[in-house]
N, C-alpha and C. Protein backbone atom coordinates (compact mmCIF):
# COMPACT_ATOMS: atom_id res chain seq x y z
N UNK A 1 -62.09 154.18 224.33
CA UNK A 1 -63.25 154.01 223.48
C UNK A 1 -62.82 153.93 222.01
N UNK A 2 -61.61 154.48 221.69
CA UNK A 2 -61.40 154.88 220.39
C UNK A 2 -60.41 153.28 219.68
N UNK A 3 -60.12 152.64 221.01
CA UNK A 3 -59.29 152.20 220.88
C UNK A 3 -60.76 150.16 220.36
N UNK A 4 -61.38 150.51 220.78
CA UNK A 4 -62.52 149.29 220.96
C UNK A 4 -63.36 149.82 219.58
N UNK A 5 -63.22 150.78 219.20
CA UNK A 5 -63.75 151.19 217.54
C UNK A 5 -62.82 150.68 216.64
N UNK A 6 -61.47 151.06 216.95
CA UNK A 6 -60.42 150.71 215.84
C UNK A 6 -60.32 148.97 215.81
N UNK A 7 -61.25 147.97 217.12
CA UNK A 7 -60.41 147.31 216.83
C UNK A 7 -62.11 146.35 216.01
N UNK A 8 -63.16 146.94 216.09
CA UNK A 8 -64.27 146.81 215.32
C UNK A 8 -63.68 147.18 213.94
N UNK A 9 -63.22 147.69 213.67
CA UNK A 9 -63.27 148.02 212.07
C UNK A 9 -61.82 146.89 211.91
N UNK A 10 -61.03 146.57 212.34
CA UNK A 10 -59.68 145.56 211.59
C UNK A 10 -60.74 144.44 211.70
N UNK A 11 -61.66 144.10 212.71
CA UNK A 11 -62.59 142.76 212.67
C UNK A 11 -63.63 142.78 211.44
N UNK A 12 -63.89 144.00 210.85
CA UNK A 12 -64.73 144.16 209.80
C UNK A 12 -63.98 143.77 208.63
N UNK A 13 -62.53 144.30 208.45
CA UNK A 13 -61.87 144.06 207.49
C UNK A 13 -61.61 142.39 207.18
N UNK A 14 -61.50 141.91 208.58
CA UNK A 14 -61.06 140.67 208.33
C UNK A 14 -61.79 139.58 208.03
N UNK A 15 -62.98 139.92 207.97
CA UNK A 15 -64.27 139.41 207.88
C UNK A 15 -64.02 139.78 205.88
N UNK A 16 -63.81 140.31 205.49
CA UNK A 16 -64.12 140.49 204.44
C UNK A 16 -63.04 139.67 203.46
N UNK A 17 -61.32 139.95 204.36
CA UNK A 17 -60.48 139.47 204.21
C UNK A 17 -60.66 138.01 203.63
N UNK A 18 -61.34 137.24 205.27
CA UNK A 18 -61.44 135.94 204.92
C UNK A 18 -62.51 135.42 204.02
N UNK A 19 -63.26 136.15 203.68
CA UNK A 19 -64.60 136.03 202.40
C UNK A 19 -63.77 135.84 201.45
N UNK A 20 -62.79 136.68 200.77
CA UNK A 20 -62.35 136.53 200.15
C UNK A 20 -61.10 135.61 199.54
N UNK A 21 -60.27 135.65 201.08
CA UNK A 21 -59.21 134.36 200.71
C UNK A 21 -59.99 132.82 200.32
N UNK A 22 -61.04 132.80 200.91
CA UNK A 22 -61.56 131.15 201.02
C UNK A 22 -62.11 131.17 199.35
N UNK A 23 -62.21 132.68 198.74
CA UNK A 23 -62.89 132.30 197.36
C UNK A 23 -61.64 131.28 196.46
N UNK A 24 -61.88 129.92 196.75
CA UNK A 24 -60.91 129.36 195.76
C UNK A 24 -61.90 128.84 194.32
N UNK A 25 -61.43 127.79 193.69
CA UNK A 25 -62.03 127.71 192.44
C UNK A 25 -63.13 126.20 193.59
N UNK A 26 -62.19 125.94 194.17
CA UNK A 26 -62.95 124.71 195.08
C UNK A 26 -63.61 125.24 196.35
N UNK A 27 -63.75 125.93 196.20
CA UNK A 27 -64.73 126.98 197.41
C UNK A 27 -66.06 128.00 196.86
N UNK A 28 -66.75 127.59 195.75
CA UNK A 28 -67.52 128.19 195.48
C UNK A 28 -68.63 128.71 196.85
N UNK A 29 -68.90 128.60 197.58
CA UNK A 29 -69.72 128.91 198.86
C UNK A 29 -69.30 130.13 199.16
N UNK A 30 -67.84 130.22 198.91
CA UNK A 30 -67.11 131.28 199.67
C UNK A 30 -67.61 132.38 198.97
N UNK A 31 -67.19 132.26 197.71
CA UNK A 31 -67.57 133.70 196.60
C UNK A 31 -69.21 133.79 197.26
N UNK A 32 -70.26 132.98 196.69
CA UNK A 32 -71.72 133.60 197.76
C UNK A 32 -71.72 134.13 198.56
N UNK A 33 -70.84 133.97 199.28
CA UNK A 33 -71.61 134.44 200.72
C UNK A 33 -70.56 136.21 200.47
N UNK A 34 -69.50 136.12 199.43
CA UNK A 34 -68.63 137.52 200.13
C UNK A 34 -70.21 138.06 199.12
N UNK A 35 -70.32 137.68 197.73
CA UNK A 35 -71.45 138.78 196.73
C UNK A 35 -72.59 138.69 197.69
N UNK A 36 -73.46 138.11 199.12
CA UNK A 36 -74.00 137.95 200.05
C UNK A 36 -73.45 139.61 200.85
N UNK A 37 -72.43 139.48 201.22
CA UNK A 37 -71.93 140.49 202.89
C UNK A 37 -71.74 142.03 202.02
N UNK A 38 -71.59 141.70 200.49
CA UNK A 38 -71.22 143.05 199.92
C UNK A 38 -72.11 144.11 199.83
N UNK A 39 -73.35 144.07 199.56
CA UNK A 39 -74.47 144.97 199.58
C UNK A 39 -74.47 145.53 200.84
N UNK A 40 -74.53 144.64 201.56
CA UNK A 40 -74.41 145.01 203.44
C UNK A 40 -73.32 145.74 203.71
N UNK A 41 -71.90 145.58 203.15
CA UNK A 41 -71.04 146.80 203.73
C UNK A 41 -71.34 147.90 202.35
N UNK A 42 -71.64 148.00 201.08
CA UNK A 42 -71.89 149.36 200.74
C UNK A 42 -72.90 149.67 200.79
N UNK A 43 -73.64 149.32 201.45
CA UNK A 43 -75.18 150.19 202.25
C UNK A 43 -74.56 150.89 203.57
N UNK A 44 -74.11 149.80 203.96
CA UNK A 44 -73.28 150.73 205.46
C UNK A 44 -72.24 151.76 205.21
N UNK A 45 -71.67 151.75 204.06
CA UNK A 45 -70.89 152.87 203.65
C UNK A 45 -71.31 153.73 203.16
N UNK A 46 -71.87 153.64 202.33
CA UNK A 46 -73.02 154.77 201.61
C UNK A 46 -73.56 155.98 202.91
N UNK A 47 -74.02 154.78 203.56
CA UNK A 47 -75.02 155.39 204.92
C UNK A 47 -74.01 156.48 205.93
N UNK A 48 -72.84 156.07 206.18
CA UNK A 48 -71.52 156.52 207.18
C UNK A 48 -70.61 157.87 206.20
N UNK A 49 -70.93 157.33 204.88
CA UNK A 49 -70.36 158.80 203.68
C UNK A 49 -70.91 160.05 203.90
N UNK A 50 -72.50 159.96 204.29
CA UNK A 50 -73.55 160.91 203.93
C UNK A 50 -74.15 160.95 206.19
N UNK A 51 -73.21 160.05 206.48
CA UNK A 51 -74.10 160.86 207.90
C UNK A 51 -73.35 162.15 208.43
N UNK A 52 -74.44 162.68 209.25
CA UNK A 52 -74.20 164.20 209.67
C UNK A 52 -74.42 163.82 211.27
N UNK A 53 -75.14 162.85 211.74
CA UNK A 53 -75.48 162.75 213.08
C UNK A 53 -75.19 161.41 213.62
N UNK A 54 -75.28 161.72 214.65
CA UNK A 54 -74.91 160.17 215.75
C UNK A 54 -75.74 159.11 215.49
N UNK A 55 -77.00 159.51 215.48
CA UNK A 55 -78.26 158.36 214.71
C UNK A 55 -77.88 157.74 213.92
N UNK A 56 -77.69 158.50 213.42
CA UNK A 56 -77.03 158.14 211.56
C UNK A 56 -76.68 156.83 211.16
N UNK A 57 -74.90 157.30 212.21
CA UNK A 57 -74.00 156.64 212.13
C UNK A 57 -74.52 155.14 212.53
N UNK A 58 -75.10 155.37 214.36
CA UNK A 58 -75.77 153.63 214.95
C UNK A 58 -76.30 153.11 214.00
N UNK A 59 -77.07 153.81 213.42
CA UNK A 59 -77.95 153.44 212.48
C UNK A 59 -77.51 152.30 211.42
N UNK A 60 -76.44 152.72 210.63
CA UNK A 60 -75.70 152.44 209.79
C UNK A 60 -74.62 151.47 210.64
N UNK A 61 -74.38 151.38 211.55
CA UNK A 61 -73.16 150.69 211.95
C UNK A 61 -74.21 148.82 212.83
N UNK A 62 -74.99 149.35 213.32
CA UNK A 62 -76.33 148.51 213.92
C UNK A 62 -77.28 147.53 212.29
N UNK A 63 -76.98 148.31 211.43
CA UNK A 63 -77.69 147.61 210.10
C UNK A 63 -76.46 146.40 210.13
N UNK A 64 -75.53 147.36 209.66
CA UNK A 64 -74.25 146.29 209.24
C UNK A 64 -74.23 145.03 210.24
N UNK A 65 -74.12 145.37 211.06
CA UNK A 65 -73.88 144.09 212.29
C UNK A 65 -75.67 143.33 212.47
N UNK A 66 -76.34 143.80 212.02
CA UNK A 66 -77.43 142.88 211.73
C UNK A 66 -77.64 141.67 210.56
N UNK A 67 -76.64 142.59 209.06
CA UNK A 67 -76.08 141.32 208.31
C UNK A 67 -75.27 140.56 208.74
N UNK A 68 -73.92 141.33 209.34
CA UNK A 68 -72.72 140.04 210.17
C UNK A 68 -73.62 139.06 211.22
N UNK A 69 -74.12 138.89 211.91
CA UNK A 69 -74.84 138.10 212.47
C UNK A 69 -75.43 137.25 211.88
N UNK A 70 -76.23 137.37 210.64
CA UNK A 70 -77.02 136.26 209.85
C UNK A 70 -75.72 135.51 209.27
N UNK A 71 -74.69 136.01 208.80
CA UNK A 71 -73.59 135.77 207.56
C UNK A 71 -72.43 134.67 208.88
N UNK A 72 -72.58 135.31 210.23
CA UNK A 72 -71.04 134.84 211.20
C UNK A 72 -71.33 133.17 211.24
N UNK A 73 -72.53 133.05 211.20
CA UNK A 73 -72.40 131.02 211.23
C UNK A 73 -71.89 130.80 209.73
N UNK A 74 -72.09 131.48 208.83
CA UNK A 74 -71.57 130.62 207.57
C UNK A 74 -70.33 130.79 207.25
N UNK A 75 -69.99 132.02 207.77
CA UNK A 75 -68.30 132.27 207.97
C UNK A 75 -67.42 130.94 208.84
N UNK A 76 -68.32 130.78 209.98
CA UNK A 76 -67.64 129.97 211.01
C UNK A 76 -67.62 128.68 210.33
N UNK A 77 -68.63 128.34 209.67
CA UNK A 77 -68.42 127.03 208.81
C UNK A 77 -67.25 126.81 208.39
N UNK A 78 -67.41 127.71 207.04
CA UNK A 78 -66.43 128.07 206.40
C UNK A 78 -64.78 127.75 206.88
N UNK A 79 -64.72 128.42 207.96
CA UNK A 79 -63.14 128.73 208.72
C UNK A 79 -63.35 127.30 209.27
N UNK A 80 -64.27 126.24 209.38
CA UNK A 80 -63.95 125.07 210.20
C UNK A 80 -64.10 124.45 208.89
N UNK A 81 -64.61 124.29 207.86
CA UNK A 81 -64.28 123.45 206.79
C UNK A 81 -62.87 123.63 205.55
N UNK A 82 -62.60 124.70 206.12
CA UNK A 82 -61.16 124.87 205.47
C UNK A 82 -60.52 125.92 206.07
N UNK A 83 -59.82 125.74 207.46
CA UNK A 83 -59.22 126.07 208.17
C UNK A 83 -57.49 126.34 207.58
N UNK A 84 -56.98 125.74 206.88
CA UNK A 84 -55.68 125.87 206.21
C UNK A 84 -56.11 127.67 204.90
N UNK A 85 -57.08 128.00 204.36
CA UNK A 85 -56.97 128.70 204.03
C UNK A 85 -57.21 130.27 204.85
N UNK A 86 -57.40 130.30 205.91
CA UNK A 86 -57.40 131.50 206.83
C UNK A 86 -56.40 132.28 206.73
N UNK A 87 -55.25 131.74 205.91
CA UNK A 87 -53.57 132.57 206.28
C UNK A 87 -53.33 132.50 204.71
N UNK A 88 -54.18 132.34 204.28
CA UNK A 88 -53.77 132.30 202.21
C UNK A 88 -53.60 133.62 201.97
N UNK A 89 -52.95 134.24 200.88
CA UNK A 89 -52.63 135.81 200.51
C UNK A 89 -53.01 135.70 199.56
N UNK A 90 -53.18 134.45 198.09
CA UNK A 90 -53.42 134.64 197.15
C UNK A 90 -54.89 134.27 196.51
N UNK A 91 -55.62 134.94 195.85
CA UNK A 91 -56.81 134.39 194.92
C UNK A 91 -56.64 133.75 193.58
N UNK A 92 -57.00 132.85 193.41
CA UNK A 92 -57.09 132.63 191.75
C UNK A 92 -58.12 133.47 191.30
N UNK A 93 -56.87 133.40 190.12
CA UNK A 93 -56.97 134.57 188.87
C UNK A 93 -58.68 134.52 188.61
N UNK A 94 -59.51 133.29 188.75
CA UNK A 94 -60.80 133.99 188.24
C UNK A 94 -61.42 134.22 189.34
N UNK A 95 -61.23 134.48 190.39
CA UNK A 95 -61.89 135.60 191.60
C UNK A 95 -60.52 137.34 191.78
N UNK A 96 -59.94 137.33 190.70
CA UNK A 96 -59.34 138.76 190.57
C UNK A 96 -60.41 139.84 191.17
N UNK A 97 -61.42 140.17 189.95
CA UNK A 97 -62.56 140.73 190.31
C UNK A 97 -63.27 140.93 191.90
N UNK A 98 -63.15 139.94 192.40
CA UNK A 98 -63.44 140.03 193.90
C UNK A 98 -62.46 140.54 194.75
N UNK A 99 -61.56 140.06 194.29
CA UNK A 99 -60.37 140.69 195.11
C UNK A 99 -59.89 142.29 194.83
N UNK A 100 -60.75 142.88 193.92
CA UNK A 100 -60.08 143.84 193.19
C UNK A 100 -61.15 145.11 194.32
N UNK A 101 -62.70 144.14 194.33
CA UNK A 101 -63.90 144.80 194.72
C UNK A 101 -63.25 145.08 196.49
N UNK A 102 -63.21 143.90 196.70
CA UNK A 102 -62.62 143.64 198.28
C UNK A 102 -61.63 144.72 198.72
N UNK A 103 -60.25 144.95 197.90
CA UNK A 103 -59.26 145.90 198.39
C UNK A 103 -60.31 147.57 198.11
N UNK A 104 -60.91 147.90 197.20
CA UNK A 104 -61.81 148.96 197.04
C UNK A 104 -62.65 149.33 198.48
N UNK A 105 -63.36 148.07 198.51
CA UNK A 105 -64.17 148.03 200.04
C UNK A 105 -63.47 148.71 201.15
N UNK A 106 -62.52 147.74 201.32
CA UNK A 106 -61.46 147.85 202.44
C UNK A 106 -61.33 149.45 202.76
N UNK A 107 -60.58 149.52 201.59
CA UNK A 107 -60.06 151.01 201.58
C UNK A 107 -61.57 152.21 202.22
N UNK A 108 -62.28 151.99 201.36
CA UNK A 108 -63.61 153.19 201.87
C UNK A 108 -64.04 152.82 203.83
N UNK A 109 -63.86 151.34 203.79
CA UNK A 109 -64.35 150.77 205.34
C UNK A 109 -63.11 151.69 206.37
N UNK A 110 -61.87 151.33 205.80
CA UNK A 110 -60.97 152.24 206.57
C UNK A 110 -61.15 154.17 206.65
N UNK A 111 -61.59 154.04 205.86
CA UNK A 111 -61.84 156.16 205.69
C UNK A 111 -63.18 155.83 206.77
N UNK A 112 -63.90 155.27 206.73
CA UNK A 112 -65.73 155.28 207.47
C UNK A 112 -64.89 155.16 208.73
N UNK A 113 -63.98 155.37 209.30
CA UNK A 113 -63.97 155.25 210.79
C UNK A 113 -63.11 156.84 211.17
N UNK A 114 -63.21 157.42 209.67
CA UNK A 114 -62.53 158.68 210.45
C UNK A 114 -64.11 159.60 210.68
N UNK A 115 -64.80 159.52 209.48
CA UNK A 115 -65.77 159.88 209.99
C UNK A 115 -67.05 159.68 210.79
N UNK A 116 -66.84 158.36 211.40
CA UNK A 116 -67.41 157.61 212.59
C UNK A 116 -67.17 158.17 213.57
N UNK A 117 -65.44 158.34 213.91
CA UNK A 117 -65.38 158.60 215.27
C UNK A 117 -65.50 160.07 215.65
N UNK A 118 -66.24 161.21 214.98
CA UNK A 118 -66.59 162.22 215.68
C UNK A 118 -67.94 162.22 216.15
N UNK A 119 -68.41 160.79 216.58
CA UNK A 119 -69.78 160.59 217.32
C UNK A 119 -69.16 159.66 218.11
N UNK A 120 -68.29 158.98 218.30
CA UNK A 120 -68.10 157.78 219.13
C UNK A 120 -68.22 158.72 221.03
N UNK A 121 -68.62 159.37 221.37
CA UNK A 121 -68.76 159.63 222.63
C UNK A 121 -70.57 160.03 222.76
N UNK A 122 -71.25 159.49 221.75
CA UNK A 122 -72.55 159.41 221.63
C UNK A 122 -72.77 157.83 221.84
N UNK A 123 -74.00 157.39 223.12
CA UNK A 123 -73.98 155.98 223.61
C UNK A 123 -74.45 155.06 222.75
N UNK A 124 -75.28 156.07 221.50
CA UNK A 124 -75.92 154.74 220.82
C UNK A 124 -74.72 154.44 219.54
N UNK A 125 -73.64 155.26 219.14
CA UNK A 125 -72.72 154.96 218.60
C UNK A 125 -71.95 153.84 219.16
N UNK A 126 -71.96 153.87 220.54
CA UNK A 126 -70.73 153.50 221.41
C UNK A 126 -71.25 151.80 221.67
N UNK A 127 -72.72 151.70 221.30
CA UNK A 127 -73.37 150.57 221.97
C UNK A 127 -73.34 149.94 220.59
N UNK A 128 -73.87 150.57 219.54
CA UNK A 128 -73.23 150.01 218.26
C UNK A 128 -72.36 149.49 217.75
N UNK A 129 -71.18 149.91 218.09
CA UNK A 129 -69.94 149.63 218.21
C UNK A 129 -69.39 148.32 219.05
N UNK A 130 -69.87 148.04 220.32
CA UNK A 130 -69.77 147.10 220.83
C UNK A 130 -70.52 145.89 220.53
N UNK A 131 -71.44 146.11 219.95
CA UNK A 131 -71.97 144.91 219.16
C UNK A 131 -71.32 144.25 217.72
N UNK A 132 -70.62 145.71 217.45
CA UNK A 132 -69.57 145.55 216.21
C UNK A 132 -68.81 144.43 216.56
N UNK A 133 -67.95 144.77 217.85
CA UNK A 133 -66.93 144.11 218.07
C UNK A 133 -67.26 142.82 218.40
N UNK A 134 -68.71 142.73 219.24
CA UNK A 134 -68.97 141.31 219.57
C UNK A 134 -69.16 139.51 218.45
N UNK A 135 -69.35 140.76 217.33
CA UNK A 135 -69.78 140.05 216.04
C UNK A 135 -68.51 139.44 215.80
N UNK A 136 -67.94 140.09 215.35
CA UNK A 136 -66.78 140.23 214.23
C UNK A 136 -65.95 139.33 215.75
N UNK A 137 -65.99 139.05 216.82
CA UNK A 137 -64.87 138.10 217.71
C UNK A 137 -65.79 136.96 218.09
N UNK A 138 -67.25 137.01 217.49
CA UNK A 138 -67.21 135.63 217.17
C UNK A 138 -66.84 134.52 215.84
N UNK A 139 -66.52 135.45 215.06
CA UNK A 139 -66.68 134.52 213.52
C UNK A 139 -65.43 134.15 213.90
N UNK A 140 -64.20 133.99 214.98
CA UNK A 140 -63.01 133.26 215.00
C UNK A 140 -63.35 132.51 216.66
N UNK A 141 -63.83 131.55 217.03
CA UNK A 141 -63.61 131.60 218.27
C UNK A 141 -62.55 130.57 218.52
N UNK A 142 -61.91 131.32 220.07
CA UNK A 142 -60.65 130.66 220.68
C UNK A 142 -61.08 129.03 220.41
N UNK A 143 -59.92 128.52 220.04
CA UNK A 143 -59.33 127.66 220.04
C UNK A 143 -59.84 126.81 218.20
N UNK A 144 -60.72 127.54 218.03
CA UNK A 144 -60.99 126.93 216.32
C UNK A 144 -59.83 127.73 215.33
């Protein structure tokens, strides 16, 4: 179980990852949609900082994956209209700022799964979670 949480949160990261690599100066869409997904993961973080209960957490983890769902077709665009930048490491210098916000994100999204998983044997965590994962393994599908 612990192991299908951990692999929801590297799919969260990478989701954010690729928001951000595609921000080129010729990719304006890209920057929208990451200042788009950002409210949505620090609401879900905010929410996962301050939970005490299993509710909580679904709660907060079931919001999030209600934005990834609206956001995964424009991602998928995205990754099919510029497929060569999926493996980029670098941003131009005038999306620094995003990239600066993004590694910040990252970092708090990685701590939200230590205190996630002392509910993950609660079903509505666990069902949450699997919708996590379902999201986040569609915005790449096999063979695109």
């Amino acid at each position: 179980m612990l192991r299908k949480f951990l692999s929801a949160g590297v799919g969260a990261v990478m989701l954010l990852s690729a928001v951000v690599c595609l921000a080129g100066d010729k990719y304006e869409e890209a920057r929208q949609l990451f200042e788009e997904y950002v409210p949505a993961l620090e609401t879900y973080l905010d929410a996962v900082e301050k939970a005490e209960s299993a509710p909580a957490c679904a709660r907060a983890i079931n919001t999030l994956v209600d934005h990834a769902e609206e956001m995964a077709p424009k991602l998928r665009e995205l990754n099919r209209k510029y497929p060569e930048l999926q493996n980029e490491q670098t941003v131009p210098p005038r999306y620094a700022e995003l990239e600066k916000k993004a590694d910040a994100l990252g970092e708090r999204f990685g701590l939200s799964f230590i205190r996630i998983a002392r509910f993950m044997d609660d079903p509505a965590v666990e069902k949450a979670n699997d919708r996590l994962i379902t999201v986040m393994a569609s915005l790449y599908p096999a063979g695109e």
